[in-house]
Protein backbone atom coordinates (compact mmCIF):
# COMPACT_ATOMS: atom_id res chain seq x y z
CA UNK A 1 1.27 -11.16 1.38
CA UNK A 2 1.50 -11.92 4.91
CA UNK A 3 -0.13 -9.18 7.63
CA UNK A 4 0.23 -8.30 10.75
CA UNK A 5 -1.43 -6.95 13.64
CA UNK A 6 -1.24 -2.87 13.45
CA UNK A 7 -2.76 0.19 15.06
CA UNK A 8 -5.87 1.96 14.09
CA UNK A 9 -5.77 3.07 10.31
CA UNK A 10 -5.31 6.95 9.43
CA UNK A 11 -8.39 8.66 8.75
CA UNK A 12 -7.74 8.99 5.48
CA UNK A 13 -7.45 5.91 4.56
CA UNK A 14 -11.60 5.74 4.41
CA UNK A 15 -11.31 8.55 1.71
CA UNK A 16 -9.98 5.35 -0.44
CA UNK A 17 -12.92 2.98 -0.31
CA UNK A 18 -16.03 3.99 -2.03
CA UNK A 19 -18.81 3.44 0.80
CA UNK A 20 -21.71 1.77 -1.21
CA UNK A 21 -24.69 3.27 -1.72
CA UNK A 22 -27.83 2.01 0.68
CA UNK A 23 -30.42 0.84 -1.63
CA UNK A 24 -33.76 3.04 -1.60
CA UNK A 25 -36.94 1.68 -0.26
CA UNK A 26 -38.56 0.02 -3.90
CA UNK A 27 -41.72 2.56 -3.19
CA UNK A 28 -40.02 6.07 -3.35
CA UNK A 29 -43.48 7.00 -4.52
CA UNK A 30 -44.50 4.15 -6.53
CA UNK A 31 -46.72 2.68 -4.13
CA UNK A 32 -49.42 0.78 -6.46
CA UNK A 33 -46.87 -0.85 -8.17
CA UNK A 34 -43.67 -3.12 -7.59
CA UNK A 35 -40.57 -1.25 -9.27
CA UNK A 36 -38.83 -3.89 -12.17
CA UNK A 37 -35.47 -3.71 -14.31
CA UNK A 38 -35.65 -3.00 -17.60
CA UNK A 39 -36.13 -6.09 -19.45
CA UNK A 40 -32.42 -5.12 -21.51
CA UNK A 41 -30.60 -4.32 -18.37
CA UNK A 42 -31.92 -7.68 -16.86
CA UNK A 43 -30.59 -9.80 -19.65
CA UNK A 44 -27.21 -8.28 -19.72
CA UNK A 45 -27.20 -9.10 -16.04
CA UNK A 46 -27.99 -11.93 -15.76
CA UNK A 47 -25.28 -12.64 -19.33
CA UNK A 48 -22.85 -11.34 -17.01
CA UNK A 49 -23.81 -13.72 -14.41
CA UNK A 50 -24.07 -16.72 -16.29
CA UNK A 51 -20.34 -16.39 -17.70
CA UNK A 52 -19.11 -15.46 -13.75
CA UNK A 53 -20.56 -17.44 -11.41
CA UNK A 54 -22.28 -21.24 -11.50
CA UNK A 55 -23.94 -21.13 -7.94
CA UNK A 56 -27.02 -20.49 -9.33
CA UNK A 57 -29.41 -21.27 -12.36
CA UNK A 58 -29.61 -17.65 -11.53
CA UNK A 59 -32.42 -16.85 -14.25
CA UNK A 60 -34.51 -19.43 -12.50
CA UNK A 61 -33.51 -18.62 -8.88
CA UNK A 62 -33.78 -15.06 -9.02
CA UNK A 63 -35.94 -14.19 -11.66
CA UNK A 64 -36.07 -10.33 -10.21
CA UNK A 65 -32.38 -9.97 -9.84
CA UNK A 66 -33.19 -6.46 -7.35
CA UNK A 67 -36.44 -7.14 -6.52
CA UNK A 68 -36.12 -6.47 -1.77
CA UNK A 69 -36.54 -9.91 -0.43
CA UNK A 70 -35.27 -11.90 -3.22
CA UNK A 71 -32.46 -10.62 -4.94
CA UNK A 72 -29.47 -12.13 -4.99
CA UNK A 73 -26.24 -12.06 -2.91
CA UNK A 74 -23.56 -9.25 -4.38
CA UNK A 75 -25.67 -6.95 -5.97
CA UNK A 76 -27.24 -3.83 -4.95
CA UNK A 77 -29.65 -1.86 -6.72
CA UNK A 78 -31.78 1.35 -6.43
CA UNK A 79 -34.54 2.71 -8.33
CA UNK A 80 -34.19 5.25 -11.10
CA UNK A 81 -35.80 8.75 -11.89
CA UNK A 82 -37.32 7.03 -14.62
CA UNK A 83 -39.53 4.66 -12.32
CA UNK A 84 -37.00 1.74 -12.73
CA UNK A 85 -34.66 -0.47 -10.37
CA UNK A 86 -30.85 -0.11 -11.64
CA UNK A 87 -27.67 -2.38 -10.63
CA UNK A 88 -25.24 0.27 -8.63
CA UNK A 89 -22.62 -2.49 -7.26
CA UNK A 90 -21.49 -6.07 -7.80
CA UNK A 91 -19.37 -7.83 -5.88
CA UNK A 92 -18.01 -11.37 -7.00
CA UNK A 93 -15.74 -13.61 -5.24
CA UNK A 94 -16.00 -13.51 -1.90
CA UNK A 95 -18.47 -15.21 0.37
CA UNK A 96 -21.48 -14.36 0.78
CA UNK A 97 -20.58 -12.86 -2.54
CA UNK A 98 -20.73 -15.02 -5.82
CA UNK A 99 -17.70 -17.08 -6.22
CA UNK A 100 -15.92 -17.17 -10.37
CA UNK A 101 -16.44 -20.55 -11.83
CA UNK A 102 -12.96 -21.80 -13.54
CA UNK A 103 -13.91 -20.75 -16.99
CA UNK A 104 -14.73 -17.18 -15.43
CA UNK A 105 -13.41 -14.91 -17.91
CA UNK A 106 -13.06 -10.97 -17.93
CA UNK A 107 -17.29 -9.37 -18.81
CA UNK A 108 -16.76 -6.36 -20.71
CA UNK A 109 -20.90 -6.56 -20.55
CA UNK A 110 -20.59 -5.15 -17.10
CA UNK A 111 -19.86 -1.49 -18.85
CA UNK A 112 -23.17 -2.16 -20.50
CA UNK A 113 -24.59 -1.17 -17.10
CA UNK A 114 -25.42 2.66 -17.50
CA UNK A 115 -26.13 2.66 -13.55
CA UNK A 116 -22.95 0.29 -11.87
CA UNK A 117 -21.17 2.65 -9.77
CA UNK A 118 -19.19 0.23 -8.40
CA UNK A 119 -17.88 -3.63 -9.11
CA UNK A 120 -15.35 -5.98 -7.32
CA UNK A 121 -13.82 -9.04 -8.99
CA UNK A 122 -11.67 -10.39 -5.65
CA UNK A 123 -9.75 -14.03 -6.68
CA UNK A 124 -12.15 -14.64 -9.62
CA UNK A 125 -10.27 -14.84 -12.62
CA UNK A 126 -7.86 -18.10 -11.54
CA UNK A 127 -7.71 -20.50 -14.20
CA UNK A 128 -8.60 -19.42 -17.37
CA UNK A 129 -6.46 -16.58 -19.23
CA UNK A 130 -7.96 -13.37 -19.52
CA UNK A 131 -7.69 -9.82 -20.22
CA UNK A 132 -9.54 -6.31 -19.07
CA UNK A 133 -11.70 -5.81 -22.44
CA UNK A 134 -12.97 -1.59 -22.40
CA UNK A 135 -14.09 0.01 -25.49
CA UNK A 136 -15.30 3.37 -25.96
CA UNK A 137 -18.45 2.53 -27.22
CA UNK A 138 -19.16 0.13 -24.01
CA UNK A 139 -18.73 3.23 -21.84
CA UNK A 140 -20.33 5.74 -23.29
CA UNK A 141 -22.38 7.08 -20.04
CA UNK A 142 -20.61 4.85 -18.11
CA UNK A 143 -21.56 6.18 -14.19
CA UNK A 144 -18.81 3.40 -13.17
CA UNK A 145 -17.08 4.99 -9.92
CA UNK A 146 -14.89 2.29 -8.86
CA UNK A 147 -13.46 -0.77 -10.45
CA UNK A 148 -11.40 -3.32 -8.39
CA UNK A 149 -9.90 -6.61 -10.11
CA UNK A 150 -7.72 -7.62 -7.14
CA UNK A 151 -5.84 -10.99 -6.58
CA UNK A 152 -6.71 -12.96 -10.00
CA UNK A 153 -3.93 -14.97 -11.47
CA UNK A 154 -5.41 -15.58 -14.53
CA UNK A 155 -5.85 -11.78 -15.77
CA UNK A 156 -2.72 -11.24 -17.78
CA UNK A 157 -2.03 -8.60 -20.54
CA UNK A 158 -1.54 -4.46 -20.76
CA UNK A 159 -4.09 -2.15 -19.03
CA UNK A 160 -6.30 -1.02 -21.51
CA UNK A 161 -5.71 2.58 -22.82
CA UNK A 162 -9.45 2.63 -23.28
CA UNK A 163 -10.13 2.17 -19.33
CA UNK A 164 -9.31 6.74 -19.61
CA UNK A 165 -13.44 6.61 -21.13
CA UNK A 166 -14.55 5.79 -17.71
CA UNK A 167 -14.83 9.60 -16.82
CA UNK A 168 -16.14 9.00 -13.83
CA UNK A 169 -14.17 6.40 -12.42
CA UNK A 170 -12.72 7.81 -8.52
CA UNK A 171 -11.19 4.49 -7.58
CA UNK A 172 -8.95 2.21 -10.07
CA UNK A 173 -7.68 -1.50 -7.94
CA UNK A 174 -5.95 -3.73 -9.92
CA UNK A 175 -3.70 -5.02 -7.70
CA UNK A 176 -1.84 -8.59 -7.65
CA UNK A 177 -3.04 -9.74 -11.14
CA UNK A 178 -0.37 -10.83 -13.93
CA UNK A 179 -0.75 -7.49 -16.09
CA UNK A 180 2.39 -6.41 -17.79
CA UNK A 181 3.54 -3.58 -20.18
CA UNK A 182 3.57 0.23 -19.57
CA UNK A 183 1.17 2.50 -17.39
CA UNK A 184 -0.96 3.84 -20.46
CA UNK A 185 -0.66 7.39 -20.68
CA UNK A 186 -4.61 7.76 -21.17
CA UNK A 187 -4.68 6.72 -17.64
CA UNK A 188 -3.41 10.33 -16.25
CA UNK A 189 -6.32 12.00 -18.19
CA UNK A 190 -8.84 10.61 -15.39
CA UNK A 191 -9.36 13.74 -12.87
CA UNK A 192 -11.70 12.47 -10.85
CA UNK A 193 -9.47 9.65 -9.77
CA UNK A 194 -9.23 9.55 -5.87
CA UNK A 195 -7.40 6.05 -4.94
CA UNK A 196 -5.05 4.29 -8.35
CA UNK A 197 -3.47 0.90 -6.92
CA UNK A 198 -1.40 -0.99 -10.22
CA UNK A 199 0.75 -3.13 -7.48
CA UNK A 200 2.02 -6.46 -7.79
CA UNK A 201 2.05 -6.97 -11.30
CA UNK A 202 4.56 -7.03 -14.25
CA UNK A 203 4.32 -3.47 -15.12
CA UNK A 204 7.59 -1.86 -16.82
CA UNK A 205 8.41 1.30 -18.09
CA UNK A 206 9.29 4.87 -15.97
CA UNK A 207 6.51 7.25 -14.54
CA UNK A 208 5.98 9.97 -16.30
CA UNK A 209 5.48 13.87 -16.07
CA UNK A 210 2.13 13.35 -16.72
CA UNK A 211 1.33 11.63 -13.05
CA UNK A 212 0.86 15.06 -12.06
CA UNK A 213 -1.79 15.78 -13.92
CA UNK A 214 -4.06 13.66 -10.94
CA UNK A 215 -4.96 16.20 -8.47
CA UNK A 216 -7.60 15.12 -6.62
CA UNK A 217 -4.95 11.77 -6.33
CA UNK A 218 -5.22 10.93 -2.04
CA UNK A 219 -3.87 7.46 -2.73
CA UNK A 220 -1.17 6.10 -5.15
CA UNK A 221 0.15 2.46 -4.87
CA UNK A 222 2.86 1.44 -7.94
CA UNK A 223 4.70 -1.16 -5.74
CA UNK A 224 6.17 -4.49 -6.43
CA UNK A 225 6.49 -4.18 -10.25
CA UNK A 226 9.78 -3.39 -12.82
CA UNK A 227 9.40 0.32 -13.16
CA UNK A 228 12.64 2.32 -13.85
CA UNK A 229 14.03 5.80 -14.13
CA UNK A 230 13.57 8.47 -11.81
CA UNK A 231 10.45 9.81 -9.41
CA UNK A 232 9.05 12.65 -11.35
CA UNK A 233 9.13 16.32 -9.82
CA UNK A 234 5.54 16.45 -11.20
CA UNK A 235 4.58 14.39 -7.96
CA UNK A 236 4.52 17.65 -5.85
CA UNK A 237 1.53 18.55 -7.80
CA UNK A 238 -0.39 16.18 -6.13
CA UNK A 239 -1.26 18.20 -3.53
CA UNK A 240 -3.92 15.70 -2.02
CA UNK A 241 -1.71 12.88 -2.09
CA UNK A 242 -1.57 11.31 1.50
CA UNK A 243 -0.43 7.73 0.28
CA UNK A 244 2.56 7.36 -2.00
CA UNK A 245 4.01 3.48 -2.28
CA UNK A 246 6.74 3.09 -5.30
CA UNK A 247 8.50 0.13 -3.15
CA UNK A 248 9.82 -2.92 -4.74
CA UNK A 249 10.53 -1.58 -8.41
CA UNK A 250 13.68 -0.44 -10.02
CA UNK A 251 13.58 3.30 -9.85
CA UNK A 252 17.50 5.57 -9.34
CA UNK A 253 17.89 8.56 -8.48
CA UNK A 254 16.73 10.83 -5.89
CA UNK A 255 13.58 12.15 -4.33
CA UNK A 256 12.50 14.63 -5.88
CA UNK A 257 13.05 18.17 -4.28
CA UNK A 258 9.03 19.03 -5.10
CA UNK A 259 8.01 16.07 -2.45
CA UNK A 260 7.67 18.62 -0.10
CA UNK A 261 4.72 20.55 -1.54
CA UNK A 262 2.93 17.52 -0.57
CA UNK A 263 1.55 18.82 2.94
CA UNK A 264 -1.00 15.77 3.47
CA UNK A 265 1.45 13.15 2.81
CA UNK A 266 1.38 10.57 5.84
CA UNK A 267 2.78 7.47 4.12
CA UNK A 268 5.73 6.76 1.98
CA UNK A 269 7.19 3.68 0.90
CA UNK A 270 10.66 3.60 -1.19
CA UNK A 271 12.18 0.68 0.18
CA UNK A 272 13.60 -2.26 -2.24
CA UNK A 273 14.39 0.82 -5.21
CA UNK A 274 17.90 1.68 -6.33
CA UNK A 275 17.46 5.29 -5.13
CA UNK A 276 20.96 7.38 -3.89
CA UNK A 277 21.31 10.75 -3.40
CA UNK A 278 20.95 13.15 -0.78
CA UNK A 279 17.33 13.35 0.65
CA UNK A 280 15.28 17.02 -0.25
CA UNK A 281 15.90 19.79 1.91
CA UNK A 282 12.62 20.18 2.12
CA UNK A 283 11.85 16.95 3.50
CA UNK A 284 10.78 18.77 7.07
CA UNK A 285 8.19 20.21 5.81
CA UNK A 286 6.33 16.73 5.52
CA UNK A 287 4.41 17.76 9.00
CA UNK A 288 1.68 14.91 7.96
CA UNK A 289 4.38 12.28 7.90
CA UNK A 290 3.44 9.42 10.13
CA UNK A 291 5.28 6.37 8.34
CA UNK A 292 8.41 6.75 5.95
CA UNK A 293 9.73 3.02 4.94
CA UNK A 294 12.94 3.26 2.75
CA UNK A 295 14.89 0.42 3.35
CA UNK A 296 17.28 -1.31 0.92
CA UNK A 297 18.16 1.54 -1.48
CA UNK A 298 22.30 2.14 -2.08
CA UNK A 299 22.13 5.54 -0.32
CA UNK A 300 26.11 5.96 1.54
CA UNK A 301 25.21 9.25 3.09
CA UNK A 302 25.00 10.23 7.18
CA UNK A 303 21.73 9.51 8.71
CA UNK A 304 19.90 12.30 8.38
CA UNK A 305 18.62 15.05 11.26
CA UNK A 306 15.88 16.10 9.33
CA UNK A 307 13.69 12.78 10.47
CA UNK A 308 13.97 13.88 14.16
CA UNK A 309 11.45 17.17 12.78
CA UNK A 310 8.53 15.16 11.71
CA UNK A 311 7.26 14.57 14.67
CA UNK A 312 4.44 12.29 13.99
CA UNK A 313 6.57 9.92 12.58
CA UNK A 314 5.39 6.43 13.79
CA UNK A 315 7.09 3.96 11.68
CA UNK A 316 10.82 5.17 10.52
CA UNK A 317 12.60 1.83 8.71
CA UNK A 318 16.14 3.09 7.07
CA UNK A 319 17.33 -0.49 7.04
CA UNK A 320 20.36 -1.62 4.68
CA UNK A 321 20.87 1.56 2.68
CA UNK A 322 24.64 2.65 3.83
CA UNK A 323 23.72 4.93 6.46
CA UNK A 324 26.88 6.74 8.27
CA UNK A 325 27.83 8.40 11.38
CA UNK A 326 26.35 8.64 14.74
CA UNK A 327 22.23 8.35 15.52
CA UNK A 328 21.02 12.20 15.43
CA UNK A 329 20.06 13.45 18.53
CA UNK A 330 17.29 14.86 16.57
CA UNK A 331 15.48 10.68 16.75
CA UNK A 332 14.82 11.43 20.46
CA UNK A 333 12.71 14.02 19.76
CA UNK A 334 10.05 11.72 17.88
CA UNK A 335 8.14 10.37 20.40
CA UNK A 336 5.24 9.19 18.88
CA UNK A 337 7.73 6.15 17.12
CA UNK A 338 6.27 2.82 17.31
CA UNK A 339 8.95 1.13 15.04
CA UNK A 340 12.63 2.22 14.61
CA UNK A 341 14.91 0.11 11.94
CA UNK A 342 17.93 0.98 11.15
CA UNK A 343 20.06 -2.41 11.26
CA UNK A 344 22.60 -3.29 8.57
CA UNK A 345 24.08 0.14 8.07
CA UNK A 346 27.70 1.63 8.93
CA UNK A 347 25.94 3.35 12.01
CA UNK A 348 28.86 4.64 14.64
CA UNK A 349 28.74 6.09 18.01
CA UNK A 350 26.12 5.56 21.05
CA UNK A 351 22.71 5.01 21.04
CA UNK A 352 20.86 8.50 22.12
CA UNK A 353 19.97 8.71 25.48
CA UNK A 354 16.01 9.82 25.03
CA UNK A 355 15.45 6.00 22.86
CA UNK A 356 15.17 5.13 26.43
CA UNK A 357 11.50 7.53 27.24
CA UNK A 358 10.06 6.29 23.92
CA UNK A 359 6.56 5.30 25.47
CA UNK A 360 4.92 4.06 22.71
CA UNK A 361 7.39 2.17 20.88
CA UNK A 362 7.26 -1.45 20.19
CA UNK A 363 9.93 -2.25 17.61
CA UNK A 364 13.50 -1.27 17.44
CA UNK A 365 16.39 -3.09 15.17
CA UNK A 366 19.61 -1.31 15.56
CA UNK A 367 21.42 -4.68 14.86
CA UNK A 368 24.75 -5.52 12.81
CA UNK A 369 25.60 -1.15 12.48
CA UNK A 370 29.17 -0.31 14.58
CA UNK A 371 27.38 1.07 18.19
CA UNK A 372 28.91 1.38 20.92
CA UNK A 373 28.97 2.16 24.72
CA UNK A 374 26.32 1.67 27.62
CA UNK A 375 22.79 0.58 26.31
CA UNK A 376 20.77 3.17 27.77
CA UNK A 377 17.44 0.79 28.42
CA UNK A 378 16.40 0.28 31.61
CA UNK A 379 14.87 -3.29 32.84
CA UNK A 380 11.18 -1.96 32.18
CA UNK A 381 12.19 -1.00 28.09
CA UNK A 382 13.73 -3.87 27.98
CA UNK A 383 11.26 -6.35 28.77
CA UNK A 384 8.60 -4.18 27.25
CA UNK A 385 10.05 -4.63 23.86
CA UNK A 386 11.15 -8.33 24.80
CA UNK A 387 12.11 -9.96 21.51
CA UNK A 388 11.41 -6.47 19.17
CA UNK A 389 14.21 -4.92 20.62
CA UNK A 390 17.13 -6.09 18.35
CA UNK A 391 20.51 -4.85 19.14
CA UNK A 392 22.96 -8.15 18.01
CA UNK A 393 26.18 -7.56 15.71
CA UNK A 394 27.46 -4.41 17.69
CA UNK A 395 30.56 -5.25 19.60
CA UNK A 396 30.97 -2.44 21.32
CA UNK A 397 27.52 -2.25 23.35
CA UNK A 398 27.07 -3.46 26.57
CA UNK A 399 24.48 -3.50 29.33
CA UNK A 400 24.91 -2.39 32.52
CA UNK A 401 25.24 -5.84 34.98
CA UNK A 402 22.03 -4.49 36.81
CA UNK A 403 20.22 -4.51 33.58
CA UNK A 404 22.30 -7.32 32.48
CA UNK A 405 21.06 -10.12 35.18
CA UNK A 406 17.57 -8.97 35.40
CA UNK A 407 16.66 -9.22 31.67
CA UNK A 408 18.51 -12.12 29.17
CA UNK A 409 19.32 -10.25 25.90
CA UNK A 410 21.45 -12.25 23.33
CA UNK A 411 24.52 -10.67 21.03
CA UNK A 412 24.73 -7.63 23.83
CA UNK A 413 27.68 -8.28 26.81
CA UNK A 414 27.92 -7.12 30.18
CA UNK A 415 29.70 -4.09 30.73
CA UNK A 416 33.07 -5.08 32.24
CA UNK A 417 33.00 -8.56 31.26
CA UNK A 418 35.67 -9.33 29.17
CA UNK A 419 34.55 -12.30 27.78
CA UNK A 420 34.57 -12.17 24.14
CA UNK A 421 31.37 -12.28 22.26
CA UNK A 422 30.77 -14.36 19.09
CA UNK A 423 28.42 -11.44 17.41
CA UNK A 424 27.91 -10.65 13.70
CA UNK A 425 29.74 -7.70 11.90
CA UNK A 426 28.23 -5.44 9.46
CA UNK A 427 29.01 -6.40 5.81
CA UNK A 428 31.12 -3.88 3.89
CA UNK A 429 30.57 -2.32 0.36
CA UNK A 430 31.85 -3.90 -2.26
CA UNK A 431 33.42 -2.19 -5.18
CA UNK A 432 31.42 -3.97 -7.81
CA UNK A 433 28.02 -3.34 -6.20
CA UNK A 434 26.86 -1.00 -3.68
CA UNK A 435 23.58 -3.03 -3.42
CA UNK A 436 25.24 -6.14 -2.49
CA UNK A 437 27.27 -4.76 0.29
CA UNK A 438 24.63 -6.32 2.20
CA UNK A 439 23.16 -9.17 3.94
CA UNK A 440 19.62 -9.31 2.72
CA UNK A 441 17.92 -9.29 5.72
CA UNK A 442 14.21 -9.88 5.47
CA UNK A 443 12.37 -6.50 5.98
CA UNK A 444 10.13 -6.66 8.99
CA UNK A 445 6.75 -5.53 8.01
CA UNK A 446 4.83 -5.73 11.36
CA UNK A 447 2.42 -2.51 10.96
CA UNK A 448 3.42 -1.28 7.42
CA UNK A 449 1.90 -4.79 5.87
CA UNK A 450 -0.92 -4.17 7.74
CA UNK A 451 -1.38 -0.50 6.55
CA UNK A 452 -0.40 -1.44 2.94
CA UNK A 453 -2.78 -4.41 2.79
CA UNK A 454 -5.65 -2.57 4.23
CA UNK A 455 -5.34 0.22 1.24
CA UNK A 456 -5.72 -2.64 -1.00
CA UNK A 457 -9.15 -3.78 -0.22
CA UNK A 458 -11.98 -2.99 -2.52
């Protein structure tokens, strides 16, 4: 997916990378002596290097896999109590990092590792079919912390139910594969888990009650897959949660009244869903909320006040959903905004006077809604925003002829010009289908990309 430039990432997004260990000096006490691998932990490396990666006749090249000075690229090791130097991390396919030959297939020898903490398989398993291979026995003692297979096209089939032995596992990426079936139950059994991204994939099915049961959980990312049914109320038990992305799937319904027990919460993305309903009373209470994306869900209510509360909103997109009635007041009151969509709705009335002191906003689509009156920008806004500032398909706004001549803005007249404007009108709801009432608009994903793309590393 494409990315954009964005602001500086929420703090807590570095809760959702595992930092990796620094390796310990080899002497640690064993001065006399140079620290080796066990000679079984060797071969099953260098097994699991053989089937990854052909850069190397790596048993010839680097005959001491960890030894400082020689070992090679995308490992890290440390020593052991027991006098030995242990594999912690490996990291495989991207540079310097080992790249996947094409027969790379899926090593369940890496759980043969009693030591990996952590392991990254980025774009390595392209060209010949594969599936994630766990068992039990492979992971007894596992001290695995955090497993990424992002971005391989050739990694197909369910998620494992067996992947719920990895007790210890904090951080679970597999992200933009070709998995399919349901989200194993087993999966919700793993406490420790800190950071779960399943997006882009094939995965079906509804989420169920037992999501709750994560409640150390600080990041969740379900997005672009074919889940149905409703959001759970066992998501306010997540009382950590400070990421929640369920875009892109098929889930009705509302939000769930319990979202707002979730005081950390600073990101939420709904958009592309078939969610209706009224939105939680308790919504306000979301004082964490910096970015709420919900665009493209068959809503039909009024815009609601209860955004104009959360004041460190940043990024508000309500594109395409049916939204009615006038703009709150309530929006001018967020002045921390950066990006304001709201285009393609039934939208009525003028646009608030205080849009005009929003200092730190960069992005604004109120296009193809039913505004009206004076356009209450002045010259500066106006070329500030430049082309973000989208106000087209309204025929009732104008700009003021001093604003009018000093900045060129297409789709918006001059007050008291009556010269007829050829302009766009919002598309109404059909009675077969609220969803395709209407024009599908591409969503503009300037900073949320960023922010959603950045979560998916490691």
């Amino acid at each position: 997916m494409p990315c954009s430039p964005f602001p500086p990432l929420p703090l807590f997004l570095l809760l959702l990378f595992l930092v990796p260990l620094p390796c310990v000096s080899p002497n640690n006490g064993h001065t006399n002596r140079t620290l080796l691998m066990t000679l079984s932990e060797q071969e099953t490396l260098f097994t699991v290097m053989e089937s990854i990666s052909s850069d190397h006749p790596w048993r010839i090249s680097f005959p001491n896999p960890c030894k400082p000075g020689s070992s090679w690229p995308g490992i890290e090791c440390k020593p052991g109590l027991d006098s030995y130097l242990h594999v912690i991390r490996l990291d495989f396919g991207t540079p310097p990092n080992p790249s996947c030959k094409s027969t790379a297939t899926f090593p369940p020898q890496i759980f043969h590792l009693p030591h990996l903490q952590s392991v990254f398989f980025f774009h390595c398993f392209t060209h010949s079919k594969t599936t994630i291979s766990v068992s039990k026995a492979e992971t007894f003692g596992s001290s695995l912390q955090q497993l990424s297979l992002r971005s391989n096209p050739a990694l197909a089939g369910p998620i494992p139910p067996q992947i719920s032995s990895l007790k210890s596992l904090q951080i679970l990426t597999l992200s933009q594969n070709q998995l399919v079936g349901t989200i194993p139950l087993e999966i919700f059994s793993l406490s420790a888990l800190v950071h779960l991204d399943l997006s882009y994939n094939s995965l079906h099915g509804t989420l169920p009650i037992q999501l709750g049961s994560l409640k150390n959980l600080v990041g969740l990312d379900l997005s672009y897959n074919d889940l149905t049914g409703t959001i759970p109320p066992s998501v306010g038990q997540l009382g950590m949660l400070q990421k929640l992305d369920l875009s892109s799937n098929s889930l009705t319904g509302s939000i769930p009244e319990s979202i707002e027990k979730l005081s950390n919460l600073a990101f939420v993305a709904l958009s592309n869903n078939r969610l209706n309903g009224k939105f939680p009373k308790g919504l306000s209470k979301l004082q964490s909320l910096q970015y709420f994306l919900m665009d493209d869900n068959p809503l039909f209510i009024p815009l609601p006040e209860v955004f104009g509360q959360l004041q460190k909103l940043q990024e508000l997109r309500l594109a395409s959903s049916g939204f009615s009635g006038k703009i709150p007041q309530s929006f001018s009151q967020l002045k921390n905004l950066t990006t304001l969509s709201l285009q393609n709705n039934r939208l009525v009335g003028e646009i608030p006077l205080g849009f005009g002191s929003f200092l730190r906003l960069y992005h604004l689509n109120l296009s193809r809604n039913f505004l009206g009156g004076v356009v209450p920008f002045n010259s500066s806004f106006l070329r500030r925003l430049g082309a973000n500032l989208d106000l087209r398909g309204n025929p009732g706004l104008c700009l003021p002829p001093s604003e009018a001549y000093a900045v060129k803005m297409g789709g918006v007249g001059v007050c008291g010009n009556n010269k007829s404007l050829s302009v766009a009108q919002p598309l109404k709801e059909s009675g077969a289908s609220p969803c395709a009432a209407f024009f599908p608009w591409p969503l503009l994903i300037l900073g949320a990309s960023a922010f959603m793309a950045a979560l998916q590393q490691g």
